[in-house]
Protein backbone atom coordinates (compact mmCIF):
# COMPACT_ATOMS: atom_id res chain seq x y z
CA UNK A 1 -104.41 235.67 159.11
CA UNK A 2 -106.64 236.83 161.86
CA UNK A 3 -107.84 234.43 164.38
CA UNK A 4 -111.48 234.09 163.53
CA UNK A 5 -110.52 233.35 159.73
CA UNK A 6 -108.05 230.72 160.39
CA UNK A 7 -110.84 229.68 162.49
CA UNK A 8 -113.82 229.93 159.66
CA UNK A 9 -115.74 226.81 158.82
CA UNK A 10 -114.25 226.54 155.09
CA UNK A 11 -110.70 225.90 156.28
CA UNK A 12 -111.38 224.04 159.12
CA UNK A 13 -112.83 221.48 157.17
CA UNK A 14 -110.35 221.76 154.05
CA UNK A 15 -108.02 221.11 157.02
CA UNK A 16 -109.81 217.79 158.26
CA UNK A 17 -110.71 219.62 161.63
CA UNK A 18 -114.46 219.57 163.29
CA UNK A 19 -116.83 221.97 161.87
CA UNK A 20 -120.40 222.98 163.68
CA UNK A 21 -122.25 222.38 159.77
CA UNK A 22 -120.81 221.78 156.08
CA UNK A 23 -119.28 224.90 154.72
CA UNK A 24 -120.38 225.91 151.29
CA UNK A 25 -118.88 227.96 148.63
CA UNK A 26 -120.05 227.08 144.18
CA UNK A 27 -117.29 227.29 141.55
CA UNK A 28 -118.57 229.74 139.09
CA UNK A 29 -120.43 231.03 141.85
CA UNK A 30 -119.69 234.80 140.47
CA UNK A 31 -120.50 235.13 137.05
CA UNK A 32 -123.18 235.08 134.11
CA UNK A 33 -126.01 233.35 135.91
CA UNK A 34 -126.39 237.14 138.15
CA UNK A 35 -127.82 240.12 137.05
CA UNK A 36 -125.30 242.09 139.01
CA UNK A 37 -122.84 240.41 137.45
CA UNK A 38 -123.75 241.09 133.49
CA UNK A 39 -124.55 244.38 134.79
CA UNK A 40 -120.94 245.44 135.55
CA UNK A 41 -119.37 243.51 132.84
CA UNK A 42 -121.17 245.07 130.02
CA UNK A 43 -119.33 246.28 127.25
CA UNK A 44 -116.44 245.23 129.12
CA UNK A 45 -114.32 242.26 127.32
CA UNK A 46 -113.04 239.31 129.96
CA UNK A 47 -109.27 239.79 130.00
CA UNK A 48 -109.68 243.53 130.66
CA UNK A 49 -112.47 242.44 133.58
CA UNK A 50 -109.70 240.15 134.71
CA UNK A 51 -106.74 242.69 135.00
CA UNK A 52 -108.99 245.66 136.63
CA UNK A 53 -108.15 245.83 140.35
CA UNK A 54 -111.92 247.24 141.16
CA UNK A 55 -114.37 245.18 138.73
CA UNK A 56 -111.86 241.84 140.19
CA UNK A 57 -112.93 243.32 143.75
CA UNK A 58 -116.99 243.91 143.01
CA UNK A 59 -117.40 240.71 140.68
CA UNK A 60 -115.86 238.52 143.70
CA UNK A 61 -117.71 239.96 146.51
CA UNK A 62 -121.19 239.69 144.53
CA UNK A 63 -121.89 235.94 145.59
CA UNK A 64 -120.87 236.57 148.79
CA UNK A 65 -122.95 239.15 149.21
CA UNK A 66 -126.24 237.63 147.65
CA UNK A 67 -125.52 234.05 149.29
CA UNK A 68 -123.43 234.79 152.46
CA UNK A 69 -121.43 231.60 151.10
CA UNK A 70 -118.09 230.42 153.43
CA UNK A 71 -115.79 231.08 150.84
CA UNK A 72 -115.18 234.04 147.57
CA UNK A 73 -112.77 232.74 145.30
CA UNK A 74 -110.91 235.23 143.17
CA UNK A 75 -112.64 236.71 140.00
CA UNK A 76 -109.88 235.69 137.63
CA UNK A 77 -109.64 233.19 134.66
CA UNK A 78 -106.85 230.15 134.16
CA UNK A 79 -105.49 231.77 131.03
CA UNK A 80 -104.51 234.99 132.69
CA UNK A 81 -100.81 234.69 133.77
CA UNK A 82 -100.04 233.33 130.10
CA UNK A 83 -101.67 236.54 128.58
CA UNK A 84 -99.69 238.94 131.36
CA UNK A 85 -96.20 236.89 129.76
CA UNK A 86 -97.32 237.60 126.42
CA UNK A 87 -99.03 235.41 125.14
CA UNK A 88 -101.22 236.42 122.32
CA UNK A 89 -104.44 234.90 123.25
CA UNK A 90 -108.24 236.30 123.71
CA UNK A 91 -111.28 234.64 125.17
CA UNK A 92 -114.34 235.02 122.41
CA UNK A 93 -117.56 234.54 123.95
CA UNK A 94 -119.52 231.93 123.41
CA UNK A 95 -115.60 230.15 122.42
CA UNK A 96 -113.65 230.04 125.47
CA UNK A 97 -109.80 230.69 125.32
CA UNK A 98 -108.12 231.50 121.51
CA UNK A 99 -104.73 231.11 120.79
CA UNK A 100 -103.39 233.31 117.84
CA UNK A 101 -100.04 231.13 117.20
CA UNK A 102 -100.74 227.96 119.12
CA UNK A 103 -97.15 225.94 120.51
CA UNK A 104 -95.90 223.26 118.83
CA UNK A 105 -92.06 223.03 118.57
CA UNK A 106 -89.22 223.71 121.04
CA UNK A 107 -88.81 227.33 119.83
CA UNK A 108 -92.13 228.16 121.04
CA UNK A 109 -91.73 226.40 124.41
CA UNK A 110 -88.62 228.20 125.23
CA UNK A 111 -90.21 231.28 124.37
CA UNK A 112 -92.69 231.08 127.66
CA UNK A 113 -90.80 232.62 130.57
CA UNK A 114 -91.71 232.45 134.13
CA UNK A 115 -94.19 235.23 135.75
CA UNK A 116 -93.41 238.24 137.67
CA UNK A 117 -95.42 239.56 140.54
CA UNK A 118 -95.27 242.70 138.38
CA UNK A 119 -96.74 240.93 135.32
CA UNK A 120 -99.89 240.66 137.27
CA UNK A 121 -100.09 243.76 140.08
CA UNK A 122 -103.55 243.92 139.10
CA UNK A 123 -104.11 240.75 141.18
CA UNK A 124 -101.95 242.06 143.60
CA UNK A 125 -104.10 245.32 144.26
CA UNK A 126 -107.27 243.24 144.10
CA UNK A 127 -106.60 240.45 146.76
CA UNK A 128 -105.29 243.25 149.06
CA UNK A 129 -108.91 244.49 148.84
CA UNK A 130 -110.53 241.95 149.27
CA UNK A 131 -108.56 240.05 152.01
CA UNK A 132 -110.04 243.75 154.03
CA UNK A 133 -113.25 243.08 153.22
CA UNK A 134 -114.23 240.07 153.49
CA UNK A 135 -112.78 240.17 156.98
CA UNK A 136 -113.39 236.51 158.54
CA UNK A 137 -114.79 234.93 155.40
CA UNK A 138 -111.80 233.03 153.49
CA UNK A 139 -110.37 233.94 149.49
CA UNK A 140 -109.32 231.60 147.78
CA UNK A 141 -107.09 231.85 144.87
CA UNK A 142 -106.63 229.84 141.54
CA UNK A 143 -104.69 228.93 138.96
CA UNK A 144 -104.77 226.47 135.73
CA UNK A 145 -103.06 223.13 135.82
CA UNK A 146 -100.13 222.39 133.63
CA UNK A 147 -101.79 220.37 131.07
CA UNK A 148 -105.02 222.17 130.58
CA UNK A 149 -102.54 225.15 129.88
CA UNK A 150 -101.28 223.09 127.60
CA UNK A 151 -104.50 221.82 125.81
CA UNK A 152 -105.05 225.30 125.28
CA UNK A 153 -101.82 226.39 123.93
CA UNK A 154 -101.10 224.04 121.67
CA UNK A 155 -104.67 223.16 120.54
CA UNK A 156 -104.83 227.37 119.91
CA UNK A 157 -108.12 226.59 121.83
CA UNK A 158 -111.11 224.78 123.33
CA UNK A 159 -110.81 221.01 121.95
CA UNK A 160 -112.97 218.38 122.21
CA UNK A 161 -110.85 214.92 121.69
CA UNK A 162 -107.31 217.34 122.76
CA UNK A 163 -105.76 215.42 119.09
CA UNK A 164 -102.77 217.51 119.45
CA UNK A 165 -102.36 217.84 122.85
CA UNK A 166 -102.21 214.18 122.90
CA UNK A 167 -100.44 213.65 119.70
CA UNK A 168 -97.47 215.83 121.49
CA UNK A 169 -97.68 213.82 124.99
CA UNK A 170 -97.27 210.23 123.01
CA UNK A 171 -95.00 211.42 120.22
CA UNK A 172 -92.16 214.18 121.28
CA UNK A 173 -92.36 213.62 125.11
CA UNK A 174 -89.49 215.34 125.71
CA UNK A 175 -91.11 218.31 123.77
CA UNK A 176 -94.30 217.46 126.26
CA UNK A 177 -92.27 217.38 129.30
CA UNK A 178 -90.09 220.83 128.75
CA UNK A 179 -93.51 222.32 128.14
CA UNK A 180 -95.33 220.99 130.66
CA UNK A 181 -92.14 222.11 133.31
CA UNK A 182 -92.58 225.74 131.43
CA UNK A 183 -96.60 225.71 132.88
CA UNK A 184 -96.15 224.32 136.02
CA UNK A 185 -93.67 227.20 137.11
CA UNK A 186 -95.86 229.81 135.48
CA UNK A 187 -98.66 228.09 137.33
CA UNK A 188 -96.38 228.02 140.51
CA UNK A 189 -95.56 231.77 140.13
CA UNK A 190 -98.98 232.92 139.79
CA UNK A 191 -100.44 231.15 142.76
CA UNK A 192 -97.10 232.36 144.87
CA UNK A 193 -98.22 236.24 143.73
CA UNK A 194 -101.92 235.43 145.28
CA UNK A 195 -100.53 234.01 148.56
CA UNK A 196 -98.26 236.74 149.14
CA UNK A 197 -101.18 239.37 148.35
CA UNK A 198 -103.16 237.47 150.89
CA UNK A 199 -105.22 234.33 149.77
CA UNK A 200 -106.39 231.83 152.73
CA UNK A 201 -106.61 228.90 150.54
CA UNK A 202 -106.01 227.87 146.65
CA UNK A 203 -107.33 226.06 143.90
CA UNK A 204 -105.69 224.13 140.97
CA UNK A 205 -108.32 223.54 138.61
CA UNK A 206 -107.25 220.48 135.72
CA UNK A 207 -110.27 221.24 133.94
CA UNK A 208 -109.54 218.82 130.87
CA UNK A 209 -107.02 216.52 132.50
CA UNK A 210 -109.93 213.69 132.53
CA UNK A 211 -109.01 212.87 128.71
CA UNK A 212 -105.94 211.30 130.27
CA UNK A 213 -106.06 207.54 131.57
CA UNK A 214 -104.24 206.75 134.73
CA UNK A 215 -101.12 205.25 132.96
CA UNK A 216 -100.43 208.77 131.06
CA UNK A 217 -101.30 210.66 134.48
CA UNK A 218 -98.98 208.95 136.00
CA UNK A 219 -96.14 209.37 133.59
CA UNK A 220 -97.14 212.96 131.73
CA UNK A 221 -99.12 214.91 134.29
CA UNK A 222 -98.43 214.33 138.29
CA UNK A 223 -94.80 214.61 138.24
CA UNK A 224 -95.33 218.32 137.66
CA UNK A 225 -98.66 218.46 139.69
CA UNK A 226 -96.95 217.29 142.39
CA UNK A 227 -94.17 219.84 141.99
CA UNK A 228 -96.47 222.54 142.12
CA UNK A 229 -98.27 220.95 145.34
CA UNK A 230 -94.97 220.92 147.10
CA UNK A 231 -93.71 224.52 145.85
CA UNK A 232 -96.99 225.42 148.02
CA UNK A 233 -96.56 223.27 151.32
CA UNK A 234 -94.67 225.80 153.31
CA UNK A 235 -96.96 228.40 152.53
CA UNK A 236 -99.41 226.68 155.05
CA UNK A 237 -102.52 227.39 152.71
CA UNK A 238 -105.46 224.46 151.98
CA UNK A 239 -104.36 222.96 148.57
CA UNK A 240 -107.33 221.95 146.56
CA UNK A 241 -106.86 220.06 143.31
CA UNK A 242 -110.56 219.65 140.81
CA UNK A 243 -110.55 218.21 137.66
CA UNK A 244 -113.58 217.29 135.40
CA UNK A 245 -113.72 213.41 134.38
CA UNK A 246 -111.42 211.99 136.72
CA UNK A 247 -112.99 209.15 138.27
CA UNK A 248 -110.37 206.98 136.80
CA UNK A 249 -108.16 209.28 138.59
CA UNK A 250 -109.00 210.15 142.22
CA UNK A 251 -106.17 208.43 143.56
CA UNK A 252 -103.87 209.67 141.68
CA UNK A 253 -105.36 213.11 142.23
CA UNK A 254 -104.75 212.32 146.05
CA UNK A 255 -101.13 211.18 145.25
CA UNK A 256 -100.59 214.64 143.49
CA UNK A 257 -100.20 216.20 147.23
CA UNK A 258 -103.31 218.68 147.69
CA UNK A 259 -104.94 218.60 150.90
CA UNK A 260 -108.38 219.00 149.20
CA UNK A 261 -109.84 217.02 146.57
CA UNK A 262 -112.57 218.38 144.52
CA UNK A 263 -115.14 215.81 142.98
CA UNK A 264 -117.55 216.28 140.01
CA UNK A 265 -120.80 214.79 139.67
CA UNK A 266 -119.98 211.34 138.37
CA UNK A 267 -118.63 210.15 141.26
CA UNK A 268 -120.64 209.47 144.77
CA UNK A 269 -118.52 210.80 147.16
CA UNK A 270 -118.31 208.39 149.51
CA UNK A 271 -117.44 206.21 146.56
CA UNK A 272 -114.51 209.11 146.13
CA UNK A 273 -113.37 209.19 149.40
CA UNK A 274 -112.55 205.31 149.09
CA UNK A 275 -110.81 205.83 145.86
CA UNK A 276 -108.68 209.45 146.84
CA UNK A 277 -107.60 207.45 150.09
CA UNK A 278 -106.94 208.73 153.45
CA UNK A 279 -105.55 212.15 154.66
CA UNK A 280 -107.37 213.85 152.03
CA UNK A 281 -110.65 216.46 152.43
CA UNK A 282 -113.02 216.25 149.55
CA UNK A 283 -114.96 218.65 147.84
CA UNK A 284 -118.42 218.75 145.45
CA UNK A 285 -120.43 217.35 144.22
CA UNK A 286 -123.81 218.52 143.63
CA UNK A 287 -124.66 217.98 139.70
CA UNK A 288 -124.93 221.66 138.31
CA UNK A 289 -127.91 220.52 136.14
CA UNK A 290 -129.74 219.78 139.15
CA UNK A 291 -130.52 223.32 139.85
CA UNK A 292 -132.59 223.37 136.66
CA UNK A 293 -135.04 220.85 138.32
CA UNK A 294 -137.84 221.23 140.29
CA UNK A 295 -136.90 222.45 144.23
CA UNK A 296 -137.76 218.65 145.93
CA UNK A 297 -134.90 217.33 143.70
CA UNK A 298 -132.10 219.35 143.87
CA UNK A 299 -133.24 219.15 147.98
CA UNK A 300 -133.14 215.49 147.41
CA UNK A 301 -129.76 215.59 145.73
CA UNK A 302 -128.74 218.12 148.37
CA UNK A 303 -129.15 215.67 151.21
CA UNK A 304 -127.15 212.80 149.40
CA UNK A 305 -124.29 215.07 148.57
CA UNK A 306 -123.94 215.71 152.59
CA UNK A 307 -125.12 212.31 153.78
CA UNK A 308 -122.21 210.38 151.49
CA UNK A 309 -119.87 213.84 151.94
CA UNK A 310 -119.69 212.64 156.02
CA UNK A 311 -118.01 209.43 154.70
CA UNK A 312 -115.46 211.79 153.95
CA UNK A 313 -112.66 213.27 156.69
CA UNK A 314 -113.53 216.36 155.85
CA UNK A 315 -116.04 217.86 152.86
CA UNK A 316 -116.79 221.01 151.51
CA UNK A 317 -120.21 221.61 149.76
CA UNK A 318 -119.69 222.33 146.10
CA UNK A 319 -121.20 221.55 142.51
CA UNK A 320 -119.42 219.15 140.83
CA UNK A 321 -118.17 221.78 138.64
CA UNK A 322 -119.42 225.87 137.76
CA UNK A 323 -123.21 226.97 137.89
CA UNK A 324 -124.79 227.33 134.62
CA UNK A 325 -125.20 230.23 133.01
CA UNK A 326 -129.09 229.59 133.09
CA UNK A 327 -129.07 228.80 137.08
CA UNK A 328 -131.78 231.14 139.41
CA UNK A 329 -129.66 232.73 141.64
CA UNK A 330 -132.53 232.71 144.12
CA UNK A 331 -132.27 228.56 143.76
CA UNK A 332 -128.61 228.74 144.75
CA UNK A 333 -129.50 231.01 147.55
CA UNK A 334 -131.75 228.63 148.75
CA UNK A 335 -129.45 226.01 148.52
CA UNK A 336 -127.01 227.94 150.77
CA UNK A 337 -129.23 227.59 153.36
CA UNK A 338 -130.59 224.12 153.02
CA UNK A 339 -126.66 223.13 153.50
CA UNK A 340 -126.58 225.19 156.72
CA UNK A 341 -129.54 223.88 158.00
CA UNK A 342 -129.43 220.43 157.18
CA UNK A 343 -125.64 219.73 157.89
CA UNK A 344 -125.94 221.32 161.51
CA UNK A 345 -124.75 219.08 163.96
């Protein structure tokens, strides 16, 4: 890592360190809400997006290009290291992740093996671009939590009350746990392969772990959060953990052992920062559906985020989860720079 990224604003703060102004990066920032983006992608299914070196490469420089944000994050998606182990599994538009033979005995958890750099070279290739030209401006790399993996997998797909997700945790949780152990080295694996290729920072996103209350977290979920935390500590990369719902869960979320919390929208974040405890960065947490609004709120909103963000011992600028598929790229552009100006201290 070259001086003036280790330096950059986005890791200085995910480190707890002084920054000149709040860095700013979106989740979803590359994707459907930019021309450019449906542009490249058309005709072009997701998965086969996701494992082509160049169109990874374009799709994650595009928001860094239109918004000069402080951080790209990896064109990728959270199901692709169980397709590149076999999985059979497609994401349908308009659907979201499918599972053709969902898991739900022990045969079927055994089955998952662990990944191999060379089950995903594709990621490989494309980090090693990117890492050359984004030069000073940080990558950060991703994976899918252990038990929205397994919402997926055994659900065969998007669910909205996760029945048998649940119905698995509470009922066989020795079935739960060997599966959940399966994902988090898979998980583990995948964000190893990005660090190697060159990452500066990663992201474990737990997008449906807020169905869980804190009792269950505790006792199904962080023990193999945690492990995946601490597989990553000597790698000397920012940690950032985001899940969607989790209120009732910041501090555990802080006990899992990333050095970044992300925060959605429910949540003030000064409000967060009390419940995620000390030692801890935060992340967010700008409403998504506030870029729909008229300019003088989301610039109203804006100012909140940062003004209860400095509570914080470090914060990053962020929604409080992706931009919509409907958002005005030119409104998120302008956003970018209303965080620049008005956190400059």
């Amino acid at each position: 890592m070259t001086p003036e990224l280790a330096d950059s604003l986005f890791l200085r703060a995910c480190r707890r360190r002084p920054v000149s102004r709040t860095p700013v990066w979106f989740m979803r920032q590359a994707g459907r809400s930019l021309p450019e983006y449906r542009a490249v992608r058309q005709g072009v299914p997701m998965l086969t997006a996701c494992a082509t070196p160049d169109l990874i490469a374009e799709v994650t420089m595009q928001p860094v290009r239109r918004y000069g944000v402080d951080a790209a994050i990896l064109f990728s998606d959270i199901v692709v290291p169980l397709k590149a182990i076999g999985i059979d599994l497609d994401i349908k538009p308009g659907v979201g992740p499918v599972v053709a033979d969902p898991i739900r005995d022990a045969a079927a958890v055994e089955a998952l093996r662990p990944i191999e750099p060379g089950d995903v070279s594709y990621v490989t290739e494309a980090v090693r671009a990117l890492t050359g030209e984004l030069g000073a401006t940080p990558l950060i790399g991703f994976a899918g939590a252990p038990f929205t993996l397994a919402s997926y997998l055994v659900e065969g797909g998007p669910s909205k009350n996760h029945d048998r997700t649940k119905a698995m945790m509470y009922g066989e949780p020795r079935l739960w746990h060997a599966l959940m152990d399966r994902l988090t080295t898979i998980a583990l694996g995948f964000l190893r392969v990005q660090i190697a290729a060159g990452v500066s920072a990663v992201q474990l996103f737990d997008s449906w772990v807020g169905a869980v209350a804190p009792d269950d977290y505790r006792e199904f979920v962080l023990p193999h959060t945690r492990r995946i935390f601490d597989g990553l500590a000597e790698a000397g990369v920012p940690r950032i953990h985001f899940g969607v719902g989790t209120g009732e869960l910041l501090g555990l979320l802080g006990e899992a052992g990333a050095d970044v919390v992300g925060v959605d929208w429910r949540v003030p974040l000064d409000e967060a920062a009390r419940r995620v405890g000390p030692g801890r960065a935060l992340q967010g947490n700008l409403d998504p559906a506030v870029l729909l609004a008229p300019w003088e709120v989301v610039e109203r909103r804006a100012a909140d985020v940062l003004a209860r963000g400095a509570k914080a011992e470090g914060h990053v600028f962020n929604l409080g989860h992706g931009v919509l598929p409907g958002t005005d790229p030119d409104r998120l552009a302008r956003l970018t720079d209303f965080v620049r100006e008005a956190s400059a201290r």
